[in-house]
C-alpha atoms as a PDB file:
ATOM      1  CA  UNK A   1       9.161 -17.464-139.368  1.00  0.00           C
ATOM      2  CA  UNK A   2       7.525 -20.627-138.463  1.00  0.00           C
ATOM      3  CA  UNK A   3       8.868 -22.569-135.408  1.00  0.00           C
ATOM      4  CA  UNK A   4       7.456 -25.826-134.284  1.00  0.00           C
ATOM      5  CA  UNK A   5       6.425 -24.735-130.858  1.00  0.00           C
ATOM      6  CA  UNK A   6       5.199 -21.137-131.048  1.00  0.00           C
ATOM      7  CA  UNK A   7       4.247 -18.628-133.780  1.00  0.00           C
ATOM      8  CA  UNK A   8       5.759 -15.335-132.833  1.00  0.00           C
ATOM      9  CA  UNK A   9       4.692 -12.349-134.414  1.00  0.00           C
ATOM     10  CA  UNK A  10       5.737  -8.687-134.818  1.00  0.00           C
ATOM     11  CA  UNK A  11       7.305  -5.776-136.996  1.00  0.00           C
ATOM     12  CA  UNK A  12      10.890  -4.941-137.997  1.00  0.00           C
ATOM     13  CA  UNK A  13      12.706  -2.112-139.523  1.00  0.00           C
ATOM     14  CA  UNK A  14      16.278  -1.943-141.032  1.00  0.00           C
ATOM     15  CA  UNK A  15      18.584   1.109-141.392  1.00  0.00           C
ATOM     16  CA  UNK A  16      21.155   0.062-144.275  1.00  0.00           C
ATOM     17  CA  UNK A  17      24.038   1.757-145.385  1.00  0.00           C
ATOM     18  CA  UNK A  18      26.119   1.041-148.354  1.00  0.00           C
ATOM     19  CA  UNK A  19      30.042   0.800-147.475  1.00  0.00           C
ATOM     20  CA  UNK A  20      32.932   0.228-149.630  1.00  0.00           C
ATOM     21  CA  UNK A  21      32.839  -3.486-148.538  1.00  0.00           C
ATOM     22  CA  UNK A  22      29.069  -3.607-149.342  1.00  0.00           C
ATOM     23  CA  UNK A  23      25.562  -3.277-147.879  1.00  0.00           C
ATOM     24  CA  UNK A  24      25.816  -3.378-143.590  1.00  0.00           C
ATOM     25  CA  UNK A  25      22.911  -2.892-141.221  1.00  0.00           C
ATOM     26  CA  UNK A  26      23.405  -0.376-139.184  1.00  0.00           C
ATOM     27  CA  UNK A  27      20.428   0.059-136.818  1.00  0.00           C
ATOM     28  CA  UNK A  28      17.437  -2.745-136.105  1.00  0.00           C
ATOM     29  CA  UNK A  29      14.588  -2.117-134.346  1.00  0.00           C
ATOM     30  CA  UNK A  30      12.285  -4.979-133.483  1.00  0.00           C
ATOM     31  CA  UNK A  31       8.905  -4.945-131.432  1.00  0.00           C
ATOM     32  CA  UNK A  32       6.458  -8.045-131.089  1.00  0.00           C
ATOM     33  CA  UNK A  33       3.332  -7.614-131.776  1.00  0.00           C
ATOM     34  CA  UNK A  34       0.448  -8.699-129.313  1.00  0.00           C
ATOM     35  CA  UNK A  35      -1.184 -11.602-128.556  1.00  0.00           C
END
């Protein structure tokens, strides 16, 4: 991610599950990381 103004920083994790229509996400947890 690179924005003009800031450079924000942290981790992510995705739960996916497969469906009949295709791949969803079903659960995202996000946590920024210190500056």
């Amino acid at each position: 991610l690179t924005r003009a103004n800031d450079n924000p920083r942290g981790r992510f994790t995705l739960l996916l599950r497969r469906t009949a229509q295709g791949w969803r996400i079903v659960h995202d947890h996000t946590s920024s990381a210190s500056s």
